[in-house]
N, C-alpha and C. Protein backbone atom coordinates (compact mmCIF):
# COMPACT_ATOMS: atom_id res chain seq x y z
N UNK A 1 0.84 -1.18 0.00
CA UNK A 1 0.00 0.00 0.00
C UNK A 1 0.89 1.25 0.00
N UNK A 2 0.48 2.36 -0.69
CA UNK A 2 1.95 3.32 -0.92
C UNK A 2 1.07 4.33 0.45
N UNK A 3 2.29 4.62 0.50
CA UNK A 3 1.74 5.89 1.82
C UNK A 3 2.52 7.17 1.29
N UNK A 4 2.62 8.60 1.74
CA UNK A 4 2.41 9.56 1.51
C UNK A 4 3.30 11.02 2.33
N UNK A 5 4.78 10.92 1.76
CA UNK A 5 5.27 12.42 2.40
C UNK A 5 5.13 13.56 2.36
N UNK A 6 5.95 14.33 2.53
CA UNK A 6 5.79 15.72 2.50
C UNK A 6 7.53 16.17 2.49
N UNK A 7 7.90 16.64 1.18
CA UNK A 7 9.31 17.05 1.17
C UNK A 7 8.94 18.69 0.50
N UNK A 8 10.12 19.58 0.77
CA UNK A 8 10.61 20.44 0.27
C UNK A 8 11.97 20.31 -0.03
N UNK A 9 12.15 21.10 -1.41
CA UNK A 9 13.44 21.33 -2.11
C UNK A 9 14.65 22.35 -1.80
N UNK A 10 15.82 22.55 -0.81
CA UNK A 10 16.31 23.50 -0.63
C UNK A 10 17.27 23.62 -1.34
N UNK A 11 17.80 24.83 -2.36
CA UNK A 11 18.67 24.74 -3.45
C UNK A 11 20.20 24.41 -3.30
N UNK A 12 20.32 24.37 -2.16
CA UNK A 12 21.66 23.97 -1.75
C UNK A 12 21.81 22.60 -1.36
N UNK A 13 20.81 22.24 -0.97
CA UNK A 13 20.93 20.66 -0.24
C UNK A 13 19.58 19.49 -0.85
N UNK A 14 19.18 20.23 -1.80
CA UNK A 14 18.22 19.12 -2.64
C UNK A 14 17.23 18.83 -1.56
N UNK A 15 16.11 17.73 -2.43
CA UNK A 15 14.99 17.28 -1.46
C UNK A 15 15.26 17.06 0.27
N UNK A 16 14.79 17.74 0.95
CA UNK A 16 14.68 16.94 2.75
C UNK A 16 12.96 16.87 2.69
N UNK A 17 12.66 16.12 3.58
CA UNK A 17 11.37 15.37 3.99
C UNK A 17 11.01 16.10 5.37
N UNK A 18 9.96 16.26 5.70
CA UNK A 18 9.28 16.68 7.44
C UNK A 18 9.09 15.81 7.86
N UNK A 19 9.44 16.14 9.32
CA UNK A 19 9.17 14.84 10.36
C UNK A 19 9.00 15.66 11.71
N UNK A 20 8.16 15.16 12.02
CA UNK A 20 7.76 15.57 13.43
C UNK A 20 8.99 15.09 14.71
N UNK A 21 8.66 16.14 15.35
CA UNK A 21 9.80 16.62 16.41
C UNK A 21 9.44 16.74 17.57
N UNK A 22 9.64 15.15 18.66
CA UNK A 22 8.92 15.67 20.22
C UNK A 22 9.75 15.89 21.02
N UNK A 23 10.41 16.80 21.64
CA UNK A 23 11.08 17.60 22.58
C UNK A 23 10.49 17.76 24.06
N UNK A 24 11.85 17.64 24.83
CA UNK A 24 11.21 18.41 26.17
C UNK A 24 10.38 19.42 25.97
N UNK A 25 10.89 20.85 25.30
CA UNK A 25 11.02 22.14 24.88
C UNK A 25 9.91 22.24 23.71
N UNK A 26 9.33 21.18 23.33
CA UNK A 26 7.82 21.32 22.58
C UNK A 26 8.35 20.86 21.41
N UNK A 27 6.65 20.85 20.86
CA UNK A 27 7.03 19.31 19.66
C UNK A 27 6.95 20.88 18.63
N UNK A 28 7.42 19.98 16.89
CA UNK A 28 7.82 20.90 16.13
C UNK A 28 7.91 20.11 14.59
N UNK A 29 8.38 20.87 13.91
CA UNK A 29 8.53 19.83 12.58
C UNK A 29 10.23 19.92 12.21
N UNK A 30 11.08 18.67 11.90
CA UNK A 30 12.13 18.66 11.87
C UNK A 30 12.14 18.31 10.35
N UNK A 31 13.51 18.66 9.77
CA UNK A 31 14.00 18.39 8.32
C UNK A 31 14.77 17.44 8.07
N UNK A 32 14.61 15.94 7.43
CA UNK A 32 15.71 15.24 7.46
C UNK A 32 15.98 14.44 5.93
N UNK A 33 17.36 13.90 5.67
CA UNK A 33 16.89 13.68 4.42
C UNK A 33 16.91 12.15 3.72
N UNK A 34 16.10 11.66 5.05
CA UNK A 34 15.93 9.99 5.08
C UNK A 34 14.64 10.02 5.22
N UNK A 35 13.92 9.09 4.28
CA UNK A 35 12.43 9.47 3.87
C UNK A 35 11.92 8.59 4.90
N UNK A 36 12.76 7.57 5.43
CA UNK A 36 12.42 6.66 6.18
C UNK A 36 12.04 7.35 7.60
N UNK A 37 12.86 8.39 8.00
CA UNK A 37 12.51 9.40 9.55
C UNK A 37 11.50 10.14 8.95
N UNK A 38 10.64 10.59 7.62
CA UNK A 38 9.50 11.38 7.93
C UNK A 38 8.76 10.59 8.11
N UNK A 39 7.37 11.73 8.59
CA UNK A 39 5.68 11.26 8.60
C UNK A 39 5.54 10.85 7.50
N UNK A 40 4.37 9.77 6.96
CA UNK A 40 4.14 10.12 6.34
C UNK A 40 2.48 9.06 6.64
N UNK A 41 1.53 9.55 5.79
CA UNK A 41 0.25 9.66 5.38
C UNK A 41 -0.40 8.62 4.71
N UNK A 42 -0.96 7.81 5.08
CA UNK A 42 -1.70 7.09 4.34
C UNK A 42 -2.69 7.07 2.92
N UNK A 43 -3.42 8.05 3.46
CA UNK A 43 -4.28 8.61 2.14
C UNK A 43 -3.29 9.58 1.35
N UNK A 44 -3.38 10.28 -0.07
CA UNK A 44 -3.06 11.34 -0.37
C UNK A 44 -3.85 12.39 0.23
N UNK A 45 -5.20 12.32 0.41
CA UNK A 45 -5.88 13.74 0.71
C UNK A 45 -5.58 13.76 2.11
N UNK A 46 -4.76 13.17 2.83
CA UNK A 46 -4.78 13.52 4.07
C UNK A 46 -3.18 14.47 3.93
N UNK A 47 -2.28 14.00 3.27
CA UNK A 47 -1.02 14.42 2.72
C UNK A 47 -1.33 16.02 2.14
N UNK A 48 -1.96 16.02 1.39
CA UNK A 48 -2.73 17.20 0.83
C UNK A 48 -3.00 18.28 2.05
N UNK A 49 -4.14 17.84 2.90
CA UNK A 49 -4.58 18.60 3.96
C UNK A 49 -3.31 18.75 4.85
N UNK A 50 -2.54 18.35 5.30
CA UNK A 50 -1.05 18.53 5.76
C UNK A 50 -0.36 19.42 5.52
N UNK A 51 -0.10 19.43 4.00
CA UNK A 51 0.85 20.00 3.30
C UNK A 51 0.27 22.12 2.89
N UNK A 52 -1.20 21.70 2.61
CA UNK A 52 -1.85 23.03 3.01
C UNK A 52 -1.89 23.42 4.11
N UNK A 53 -2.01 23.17 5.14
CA UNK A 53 -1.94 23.59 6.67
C UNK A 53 -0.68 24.19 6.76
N UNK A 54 0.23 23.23 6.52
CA UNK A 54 1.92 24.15 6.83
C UNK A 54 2.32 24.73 5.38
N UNK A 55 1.63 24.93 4.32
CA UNK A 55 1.85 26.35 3.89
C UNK A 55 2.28 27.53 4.03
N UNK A 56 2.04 27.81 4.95
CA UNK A 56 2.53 29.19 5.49
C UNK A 56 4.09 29.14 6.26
N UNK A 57 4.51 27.78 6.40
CA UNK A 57 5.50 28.02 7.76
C UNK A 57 6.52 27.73 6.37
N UNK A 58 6.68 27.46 5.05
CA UNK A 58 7.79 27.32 4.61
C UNK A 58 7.15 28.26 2.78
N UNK A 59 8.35 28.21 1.94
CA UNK A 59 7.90 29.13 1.11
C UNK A 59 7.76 28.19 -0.03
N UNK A 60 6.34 28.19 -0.18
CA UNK A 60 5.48 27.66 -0.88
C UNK A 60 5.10 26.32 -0.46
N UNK A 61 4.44 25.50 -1.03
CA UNK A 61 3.80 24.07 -0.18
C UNK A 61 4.39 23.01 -0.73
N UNK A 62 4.36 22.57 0.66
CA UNK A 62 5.51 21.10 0.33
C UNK A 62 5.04 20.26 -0.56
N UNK A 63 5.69 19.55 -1.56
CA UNK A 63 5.63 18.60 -1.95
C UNK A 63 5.14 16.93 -1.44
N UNK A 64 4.47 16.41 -2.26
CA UNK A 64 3.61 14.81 -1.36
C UNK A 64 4.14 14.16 -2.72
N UNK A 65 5.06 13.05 -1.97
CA UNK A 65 5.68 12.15 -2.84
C UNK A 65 5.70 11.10 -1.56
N UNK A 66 5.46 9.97 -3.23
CA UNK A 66 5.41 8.39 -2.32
C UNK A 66 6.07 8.10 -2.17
N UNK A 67 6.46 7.12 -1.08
CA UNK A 67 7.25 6.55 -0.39
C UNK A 67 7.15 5.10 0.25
N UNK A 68 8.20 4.11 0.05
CA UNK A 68 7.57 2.84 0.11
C UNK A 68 8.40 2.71 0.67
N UNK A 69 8.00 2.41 2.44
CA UNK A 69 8.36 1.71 3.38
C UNK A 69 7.07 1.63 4.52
């Protein structure tokens, strides 16, 4: 069953993936560039609704690419 990330492209360091971040100091979204450490989503429209929500926190909306693990 394919499930569902969320990467952005940074021009210096190519695709990284989001992954959630739980901290003493509060949870957060971390950047890594092992697809295997992000979230990722079962449905696409849930990937979708994700990826619009944090819209705003990066410049322009992340990318939802599959991922098979």
């Amino acid at each position: 069953m394919a499930r569902y990330a969320l990467s952005i492209t940074r021009p210096s360091l190519g695709p990284v993936y989001l992954a959630a971040s739980y901290e003493q100091t509060g949870s957060g979204i971390r950047l890594t560039d092992i697809p295997e450490d992000a979230c990722s989503y079962v449905t696409y429209e849930q990937a979708c609704a994700v990826a619009k929500a944090l819209s705003h926190t990066f410049v322009g909306i992340p990318q939802i690419v599959e991922v098979g693990f």
